[in-house]
PDB file of N, CA and C in Angstrom:
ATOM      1  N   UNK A   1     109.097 100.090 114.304  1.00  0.00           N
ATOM      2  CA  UNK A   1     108.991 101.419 114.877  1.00  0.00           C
ATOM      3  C   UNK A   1     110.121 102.318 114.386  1.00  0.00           C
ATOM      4  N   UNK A   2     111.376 101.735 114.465  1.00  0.00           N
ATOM      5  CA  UNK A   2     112.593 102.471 114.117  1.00  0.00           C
ATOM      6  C   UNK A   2     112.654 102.893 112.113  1.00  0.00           C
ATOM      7  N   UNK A   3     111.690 102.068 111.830  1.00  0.00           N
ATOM      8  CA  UNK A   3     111.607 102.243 110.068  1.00  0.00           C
ATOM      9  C   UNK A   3     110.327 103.692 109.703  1.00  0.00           C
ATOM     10  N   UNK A   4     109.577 103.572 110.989  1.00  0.00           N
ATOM     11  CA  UNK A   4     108.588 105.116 110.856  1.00  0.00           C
ATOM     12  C   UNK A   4     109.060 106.217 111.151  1.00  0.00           C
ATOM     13  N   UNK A   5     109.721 105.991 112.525  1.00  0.00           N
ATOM     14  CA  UNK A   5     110.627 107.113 112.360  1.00  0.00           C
ATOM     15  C   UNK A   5     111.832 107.519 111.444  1.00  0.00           C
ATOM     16  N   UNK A   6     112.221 106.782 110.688  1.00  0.00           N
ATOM     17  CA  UNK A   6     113.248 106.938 109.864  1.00  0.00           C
ATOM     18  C   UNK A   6     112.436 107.849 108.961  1.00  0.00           C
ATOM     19  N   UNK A   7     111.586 107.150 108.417  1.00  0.00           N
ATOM     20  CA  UNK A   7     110.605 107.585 107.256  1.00  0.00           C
ATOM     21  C   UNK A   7     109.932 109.347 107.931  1.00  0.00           C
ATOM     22  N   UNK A   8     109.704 109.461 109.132  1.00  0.00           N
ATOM     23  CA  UNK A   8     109.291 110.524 109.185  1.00  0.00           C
ATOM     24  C   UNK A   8     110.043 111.866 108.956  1.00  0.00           C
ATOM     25  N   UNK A   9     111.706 111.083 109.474  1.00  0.00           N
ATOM     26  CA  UNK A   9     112.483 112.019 109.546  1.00  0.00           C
ATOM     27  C   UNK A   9     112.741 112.508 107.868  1.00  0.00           C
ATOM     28  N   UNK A  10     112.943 111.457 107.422  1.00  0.00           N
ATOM     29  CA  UNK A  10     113.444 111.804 105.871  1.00  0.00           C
ATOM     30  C   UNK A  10     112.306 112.791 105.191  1.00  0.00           C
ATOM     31  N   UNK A  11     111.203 112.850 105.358  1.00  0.00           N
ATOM     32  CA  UNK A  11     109.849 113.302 105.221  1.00  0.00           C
ATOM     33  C   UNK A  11     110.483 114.920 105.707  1.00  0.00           C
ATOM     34  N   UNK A  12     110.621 115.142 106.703  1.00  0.00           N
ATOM     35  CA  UNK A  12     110.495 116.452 107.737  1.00  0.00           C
ATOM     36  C   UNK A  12     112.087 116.998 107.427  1.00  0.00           C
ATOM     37  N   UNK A  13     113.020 116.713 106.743  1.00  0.00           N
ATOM     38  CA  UNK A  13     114.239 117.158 106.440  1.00  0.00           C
ATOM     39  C   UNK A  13     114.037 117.695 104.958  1.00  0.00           C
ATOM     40  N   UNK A  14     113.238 116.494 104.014  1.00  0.00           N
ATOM     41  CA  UNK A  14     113.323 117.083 102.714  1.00  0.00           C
ATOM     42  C   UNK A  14     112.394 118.319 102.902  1.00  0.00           C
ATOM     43  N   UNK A  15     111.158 118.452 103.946  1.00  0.00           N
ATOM     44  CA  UNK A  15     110.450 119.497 104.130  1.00  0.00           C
ATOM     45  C   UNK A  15     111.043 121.028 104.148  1.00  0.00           C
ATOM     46  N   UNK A  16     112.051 120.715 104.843  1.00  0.00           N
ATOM     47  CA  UNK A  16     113.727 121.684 105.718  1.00  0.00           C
ATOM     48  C   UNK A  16     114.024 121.921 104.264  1.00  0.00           C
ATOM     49  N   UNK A  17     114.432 120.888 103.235  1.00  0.00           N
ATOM     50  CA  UNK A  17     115.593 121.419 102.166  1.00  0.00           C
ATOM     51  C   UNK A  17     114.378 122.016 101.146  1.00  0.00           C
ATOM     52  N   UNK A  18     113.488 121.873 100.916  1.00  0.00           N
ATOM     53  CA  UNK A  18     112.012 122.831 100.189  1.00  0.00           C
ATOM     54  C   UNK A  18     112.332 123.994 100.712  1.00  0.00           C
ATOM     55  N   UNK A  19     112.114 124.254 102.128  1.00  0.00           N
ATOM     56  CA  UNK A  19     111.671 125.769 102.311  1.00  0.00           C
ATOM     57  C   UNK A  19     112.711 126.232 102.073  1.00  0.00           C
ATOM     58  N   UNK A  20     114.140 125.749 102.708  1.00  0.00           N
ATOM     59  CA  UNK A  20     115.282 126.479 102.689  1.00  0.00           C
ATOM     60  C   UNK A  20     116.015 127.061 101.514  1.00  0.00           C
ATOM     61  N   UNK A  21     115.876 126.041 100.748  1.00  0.00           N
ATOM     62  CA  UNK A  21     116.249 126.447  99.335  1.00  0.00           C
ATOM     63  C   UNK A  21     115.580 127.146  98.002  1.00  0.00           C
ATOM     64  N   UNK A  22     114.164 127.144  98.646  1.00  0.00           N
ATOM     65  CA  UNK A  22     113.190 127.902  97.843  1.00  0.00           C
ATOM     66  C   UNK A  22     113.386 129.421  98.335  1.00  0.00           C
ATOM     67  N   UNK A  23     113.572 129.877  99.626  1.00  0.00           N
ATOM     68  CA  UNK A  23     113.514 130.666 100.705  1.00  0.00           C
ATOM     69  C   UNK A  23     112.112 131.137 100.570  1.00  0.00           C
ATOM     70  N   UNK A  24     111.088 130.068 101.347  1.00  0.00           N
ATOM     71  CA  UNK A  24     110.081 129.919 101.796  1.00  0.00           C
ATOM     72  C   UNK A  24     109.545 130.478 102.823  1.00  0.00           C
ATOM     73  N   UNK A  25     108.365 131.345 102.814  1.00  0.00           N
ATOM     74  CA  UNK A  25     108.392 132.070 104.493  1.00  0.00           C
ATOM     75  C   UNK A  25     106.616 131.526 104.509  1.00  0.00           C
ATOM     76  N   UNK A  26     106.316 129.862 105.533  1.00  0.00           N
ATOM     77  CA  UNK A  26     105.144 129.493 105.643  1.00  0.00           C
ATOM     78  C   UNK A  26     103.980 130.437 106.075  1.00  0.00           C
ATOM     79  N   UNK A  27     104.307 131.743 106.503  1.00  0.00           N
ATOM     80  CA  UNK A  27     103.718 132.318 107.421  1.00  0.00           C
ATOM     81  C   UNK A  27     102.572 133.123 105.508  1.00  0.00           C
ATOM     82  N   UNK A  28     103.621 133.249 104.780  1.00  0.00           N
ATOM     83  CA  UNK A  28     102.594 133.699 103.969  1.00  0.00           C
ATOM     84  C   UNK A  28     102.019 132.721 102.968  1.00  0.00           C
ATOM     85  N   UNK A  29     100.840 133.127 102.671  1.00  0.00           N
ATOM     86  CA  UNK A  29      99.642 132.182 101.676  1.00  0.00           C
ATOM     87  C   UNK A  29     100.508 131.673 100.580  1.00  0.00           C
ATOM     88  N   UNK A  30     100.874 132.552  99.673  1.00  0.00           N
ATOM     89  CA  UNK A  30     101.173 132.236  98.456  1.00  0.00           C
ATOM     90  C   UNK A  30     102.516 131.145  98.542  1.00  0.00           C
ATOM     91  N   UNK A  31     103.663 131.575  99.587  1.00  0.00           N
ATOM     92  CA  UNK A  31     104.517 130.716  99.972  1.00  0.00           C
ATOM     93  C   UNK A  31     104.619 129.373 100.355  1.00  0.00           C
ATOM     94  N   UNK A  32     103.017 129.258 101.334  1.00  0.00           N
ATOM     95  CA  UNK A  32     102.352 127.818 101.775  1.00  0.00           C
ATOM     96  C   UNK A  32     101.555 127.045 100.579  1.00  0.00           C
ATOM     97  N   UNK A  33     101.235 127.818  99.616  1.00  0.00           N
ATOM     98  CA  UNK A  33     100.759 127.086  98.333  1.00  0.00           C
ATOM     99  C   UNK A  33     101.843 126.464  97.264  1.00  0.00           C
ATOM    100  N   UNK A  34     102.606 127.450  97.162  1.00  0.00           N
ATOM    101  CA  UNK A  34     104.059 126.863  96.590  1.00  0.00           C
ATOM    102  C   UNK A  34     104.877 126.212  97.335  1.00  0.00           C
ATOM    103  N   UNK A  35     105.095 125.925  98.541  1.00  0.00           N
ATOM    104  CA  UNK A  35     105.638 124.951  99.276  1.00  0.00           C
ATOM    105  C   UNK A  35     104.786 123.306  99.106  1.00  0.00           C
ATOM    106  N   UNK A  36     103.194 123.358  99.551  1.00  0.00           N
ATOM    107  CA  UNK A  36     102.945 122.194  99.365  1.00  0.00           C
ATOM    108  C   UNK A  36     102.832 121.839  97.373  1.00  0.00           C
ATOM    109  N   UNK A  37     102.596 122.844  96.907  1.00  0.00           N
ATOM    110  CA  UNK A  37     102.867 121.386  95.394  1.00  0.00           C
ATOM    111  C   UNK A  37     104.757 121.646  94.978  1.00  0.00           C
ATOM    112  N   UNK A  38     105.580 122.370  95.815  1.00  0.00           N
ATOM    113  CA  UNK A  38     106.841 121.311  95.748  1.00  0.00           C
ATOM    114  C   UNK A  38     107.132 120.333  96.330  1.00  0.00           C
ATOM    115  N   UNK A  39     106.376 120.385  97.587  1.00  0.00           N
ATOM    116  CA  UNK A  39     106.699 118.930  98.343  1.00  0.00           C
ATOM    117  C   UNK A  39     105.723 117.914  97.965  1.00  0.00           C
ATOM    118  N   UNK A  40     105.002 117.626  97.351  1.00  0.00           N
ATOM    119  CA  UNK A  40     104.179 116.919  96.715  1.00  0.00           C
ATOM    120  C   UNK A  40     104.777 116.407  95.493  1.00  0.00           C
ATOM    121  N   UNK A  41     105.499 117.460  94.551  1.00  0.00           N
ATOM    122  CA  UNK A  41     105.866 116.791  93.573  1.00  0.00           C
ATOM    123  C   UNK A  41     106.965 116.504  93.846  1.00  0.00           C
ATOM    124  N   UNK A  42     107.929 116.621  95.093  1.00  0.00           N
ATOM    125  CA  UNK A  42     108.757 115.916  95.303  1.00  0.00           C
ATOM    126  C   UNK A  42     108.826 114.725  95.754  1.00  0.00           C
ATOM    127  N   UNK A  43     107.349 114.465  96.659  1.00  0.00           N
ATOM    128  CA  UNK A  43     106.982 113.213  96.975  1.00  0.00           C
ATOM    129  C   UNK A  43     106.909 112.149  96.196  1.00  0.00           C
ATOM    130  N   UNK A  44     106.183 112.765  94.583  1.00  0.00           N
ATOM    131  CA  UNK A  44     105.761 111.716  93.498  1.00  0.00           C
ATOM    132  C   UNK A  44     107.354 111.051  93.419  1.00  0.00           C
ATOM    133  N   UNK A  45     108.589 112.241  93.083  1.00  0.00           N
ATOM    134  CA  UNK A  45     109.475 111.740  92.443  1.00  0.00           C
ATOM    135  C   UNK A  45     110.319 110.900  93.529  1.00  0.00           C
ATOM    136  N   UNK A  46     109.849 111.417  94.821  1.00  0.00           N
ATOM    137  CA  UNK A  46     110.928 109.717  95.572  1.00  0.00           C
ATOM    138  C   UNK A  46     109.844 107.763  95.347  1.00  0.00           C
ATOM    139  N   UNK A  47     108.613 108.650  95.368  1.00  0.00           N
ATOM    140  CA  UNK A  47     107.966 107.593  95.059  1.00  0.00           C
ATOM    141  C   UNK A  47     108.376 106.972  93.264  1.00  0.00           C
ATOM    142  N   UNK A  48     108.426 107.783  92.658  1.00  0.00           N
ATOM    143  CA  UNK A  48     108.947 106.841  91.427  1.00  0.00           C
ATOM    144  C   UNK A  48     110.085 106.491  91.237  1.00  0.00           C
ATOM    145  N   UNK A  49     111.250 106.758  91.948  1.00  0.00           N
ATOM    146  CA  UNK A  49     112.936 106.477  92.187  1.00  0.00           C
ATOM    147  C   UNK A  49     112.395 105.214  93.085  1.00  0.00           C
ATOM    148  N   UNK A  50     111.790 104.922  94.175  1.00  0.00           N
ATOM    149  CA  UNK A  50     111.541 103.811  94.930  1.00  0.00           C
ATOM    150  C   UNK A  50     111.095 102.933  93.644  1.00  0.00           C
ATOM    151  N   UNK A  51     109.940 103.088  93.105  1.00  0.00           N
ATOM    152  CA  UNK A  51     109.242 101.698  92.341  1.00  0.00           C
ATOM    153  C   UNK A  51     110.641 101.592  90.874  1.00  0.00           C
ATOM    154  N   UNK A  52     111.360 102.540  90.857  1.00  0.00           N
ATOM    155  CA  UNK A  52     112.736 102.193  89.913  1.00  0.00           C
ATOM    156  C   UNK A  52     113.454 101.489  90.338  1.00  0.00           C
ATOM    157  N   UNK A  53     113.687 101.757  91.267  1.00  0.00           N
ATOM    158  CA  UNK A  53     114.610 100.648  92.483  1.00  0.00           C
ATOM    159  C   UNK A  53     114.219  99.630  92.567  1.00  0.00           C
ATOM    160  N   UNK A  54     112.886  99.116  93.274  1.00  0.00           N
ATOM    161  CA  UNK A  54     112.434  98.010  93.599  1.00  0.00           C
ATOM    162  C   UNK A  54     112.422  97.540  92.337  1.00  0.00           C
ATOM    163  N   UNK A  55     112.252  97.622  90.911  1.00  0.00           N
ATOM    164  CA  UNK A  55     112.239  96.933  90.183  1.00  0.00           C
ATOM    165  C   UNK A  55     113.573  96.605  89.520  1.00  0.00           C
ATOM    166  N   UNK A  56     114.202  97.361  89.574  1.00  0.00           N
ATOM    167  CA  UNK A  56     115.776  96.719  89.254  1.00  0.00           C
ATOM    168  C   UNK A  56     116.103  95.653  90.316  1.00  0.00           C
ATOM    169  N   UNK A  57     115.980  95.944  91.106  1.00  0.00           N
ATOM    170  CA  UNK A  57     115.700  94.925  92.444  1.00  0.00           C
ATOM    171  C   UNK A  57     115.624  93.564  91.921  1.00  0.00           C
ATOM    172  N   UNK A  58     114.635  93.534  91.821  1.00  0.00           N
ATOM    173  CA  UNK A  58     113.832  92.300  91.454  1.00  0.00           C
ATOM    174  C   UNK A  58     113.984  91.658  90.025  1.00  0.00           C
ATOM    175  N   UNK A  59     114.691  92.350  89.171  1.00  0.00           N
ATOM    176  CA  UNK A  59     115.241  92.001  88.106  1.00  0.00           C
ATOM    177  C   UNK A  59     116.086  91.410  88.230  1.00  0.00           C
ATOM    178  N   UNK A  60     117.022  91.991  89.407  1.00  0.00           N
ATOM    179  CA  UNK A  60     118.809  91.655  89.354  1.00  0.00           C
ATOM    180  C   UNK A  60     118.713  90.086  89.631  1.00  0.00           C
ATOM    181  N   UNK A  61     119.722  88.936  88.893  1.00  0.00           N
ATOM    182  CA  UNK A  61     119.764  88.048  89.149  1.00  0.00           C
ATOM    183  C   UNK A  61     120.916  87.620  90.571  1.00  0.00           C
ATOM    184  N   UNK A  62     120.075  86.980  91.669  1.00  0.00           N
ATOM    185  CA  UNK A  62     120.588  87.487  93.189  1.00  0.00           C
ATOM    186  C   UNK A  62     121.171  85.796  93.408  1.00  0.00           C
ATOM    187  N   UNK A  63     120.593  84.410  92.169  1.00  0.00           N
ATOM    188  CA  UNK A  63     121.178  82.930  92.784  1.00  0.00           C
ATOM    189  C   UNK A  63     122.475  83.262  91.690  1.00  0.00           C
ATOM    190  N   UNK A  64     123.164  82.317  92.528  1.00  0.00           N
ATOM    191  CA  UNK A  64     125.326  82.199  92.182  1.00  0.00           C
ATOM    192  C   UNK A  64     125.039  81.464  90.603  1.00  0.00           C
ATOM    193  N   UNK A  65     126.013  81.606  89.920  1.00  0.00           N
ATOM    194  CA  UNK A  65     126.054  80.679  88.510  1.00  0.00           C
ATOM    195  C   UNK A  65     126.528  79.400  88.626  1.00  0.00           C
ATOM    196  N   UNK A  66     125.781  78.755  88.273  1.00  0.00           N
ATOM    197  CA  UNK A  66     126.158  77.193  88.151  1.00  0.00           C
ATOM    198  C   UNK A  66     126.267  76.676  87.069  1.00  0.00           C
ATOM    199  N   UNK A  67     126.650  75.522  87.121  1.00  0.00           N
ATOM    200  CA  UNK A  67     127.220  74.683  85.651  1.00  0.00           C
ATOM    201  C   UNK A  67     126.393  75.228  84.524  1.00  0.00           C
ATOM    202  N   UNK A  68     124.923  74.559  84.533  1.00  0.00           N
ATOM    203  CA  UNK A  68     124.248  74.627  84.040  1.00  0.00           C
ATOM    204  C   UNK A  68     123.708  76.392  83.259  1.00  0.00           C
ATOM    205  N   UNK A  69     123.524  77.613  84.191  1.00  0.00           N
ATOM    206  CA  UNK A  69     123.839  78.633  83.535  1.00  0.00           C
ATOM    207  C   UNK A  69     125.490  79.185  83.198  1.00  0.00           C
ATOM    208  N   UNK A  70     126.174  79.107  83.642  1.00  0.00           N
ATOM    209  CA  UNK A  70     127.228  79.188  83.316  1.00  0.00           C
ATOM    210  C   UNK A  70     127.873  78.450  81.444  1.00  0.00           C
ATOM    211  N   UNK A  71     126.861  77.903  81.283  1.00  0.00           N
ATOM    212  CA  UNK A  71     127.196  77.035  79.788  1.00  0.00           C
ATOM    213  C   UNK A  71     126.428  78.145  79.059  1.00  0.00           C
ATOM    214  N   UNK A  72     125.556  78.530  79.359  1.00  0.00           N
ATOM    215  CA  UNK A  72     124.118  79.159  79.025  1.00  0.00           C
ATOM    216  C   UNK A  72     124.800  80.945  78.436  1.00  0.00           C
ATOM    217  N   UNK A  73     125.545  81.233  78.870  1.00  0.00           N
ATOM    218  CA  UNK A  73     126.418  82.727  79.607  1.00  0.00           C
ATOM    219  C   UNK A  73     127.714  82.219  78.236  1.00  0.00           C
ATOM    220  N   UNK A  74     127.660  83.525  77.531  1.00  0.00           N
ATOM    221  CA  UNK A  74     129.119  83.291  76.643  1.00  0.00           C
ATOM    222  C   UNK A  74     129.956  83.698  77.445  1.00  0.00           C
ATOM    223  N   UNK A  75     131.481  83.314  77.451  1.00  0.00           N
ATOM    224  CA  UNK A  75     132.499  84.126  77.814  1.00  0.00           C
ATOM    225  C   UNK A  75     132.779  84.103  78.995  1.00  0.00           C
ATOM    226  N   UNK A  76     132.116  82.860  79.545  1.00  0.00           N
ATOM    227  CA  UNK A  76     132.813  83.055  80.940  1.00  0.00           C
ATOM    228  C   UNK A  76     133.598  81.564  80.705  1.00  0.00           C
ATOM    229  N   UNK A  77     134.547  81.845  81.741  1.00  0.00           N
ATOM    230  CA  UNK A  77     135.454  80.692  81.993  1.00  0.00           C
ATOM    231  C   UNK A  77     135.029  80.079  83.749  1.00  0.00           C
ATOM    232  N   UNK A  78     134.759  78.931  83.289  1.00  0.00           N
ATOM    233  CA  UNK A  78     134.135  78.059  84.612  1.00  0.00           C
ATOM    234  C   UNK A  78     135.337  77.756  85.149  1.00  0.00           C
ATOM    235  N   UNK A  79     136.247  77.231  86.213  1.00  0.00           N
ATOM    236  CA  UNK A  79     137.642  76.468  86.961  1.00  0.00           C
ATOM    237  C   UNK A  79     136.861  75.931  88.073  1.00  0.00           C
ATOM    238  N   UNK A  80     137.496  75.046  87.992  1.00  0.00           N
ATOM    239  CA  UNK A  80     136.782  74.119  89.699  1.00  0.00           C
ATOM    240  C   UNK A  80     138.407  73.808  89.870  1.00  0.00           C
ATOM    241  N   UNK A  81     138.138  73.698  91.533  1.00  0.00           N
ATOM    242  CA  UNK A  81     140.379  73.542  91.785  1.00  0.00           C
ATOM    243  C   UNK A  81     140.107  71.593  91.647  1.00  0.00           C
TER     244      UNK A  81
END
């Protein structure tokens, strides 16, 4: 529940930084047409920064180095006490 509302809020703020910084007045047509395809194409671009993320994500190697890669890896120096 606390992750929808997060999501809504972030949704309804970037909405806030569109109009505000465009100086957007919804009340007129042409303003409400240029408001929704900036927030739309701003949508695409958090959606493609997310699937950038998640895939570096999932790239990053997240298990510790062990003997075995650690031999594998130039340049590192292994010490056991």
């Amino acid at each position: 529940m606390k992750v929808y509302i997060f999501i809504l809020k972030f949704l309804f703020v970037g909405a806030l930084f569109i109009i505000s910084n465009q100086n957007l007045y919804l009340t007129h047509h042409e303003d409400l047409t240029r408001f929704s395809g900036l927030y739309y194409s701003w949508l695409g671009n958090v959606f493609s920064n997310v699937v950038s993320l998640t895939a570096y994500v999932v790239k990053f190697e997240w298990l510790p180095i062990t003997n075995e890669t650690a031999s594998k890896v130039e340049n590192i120096d292994v010490r056991y006490g």
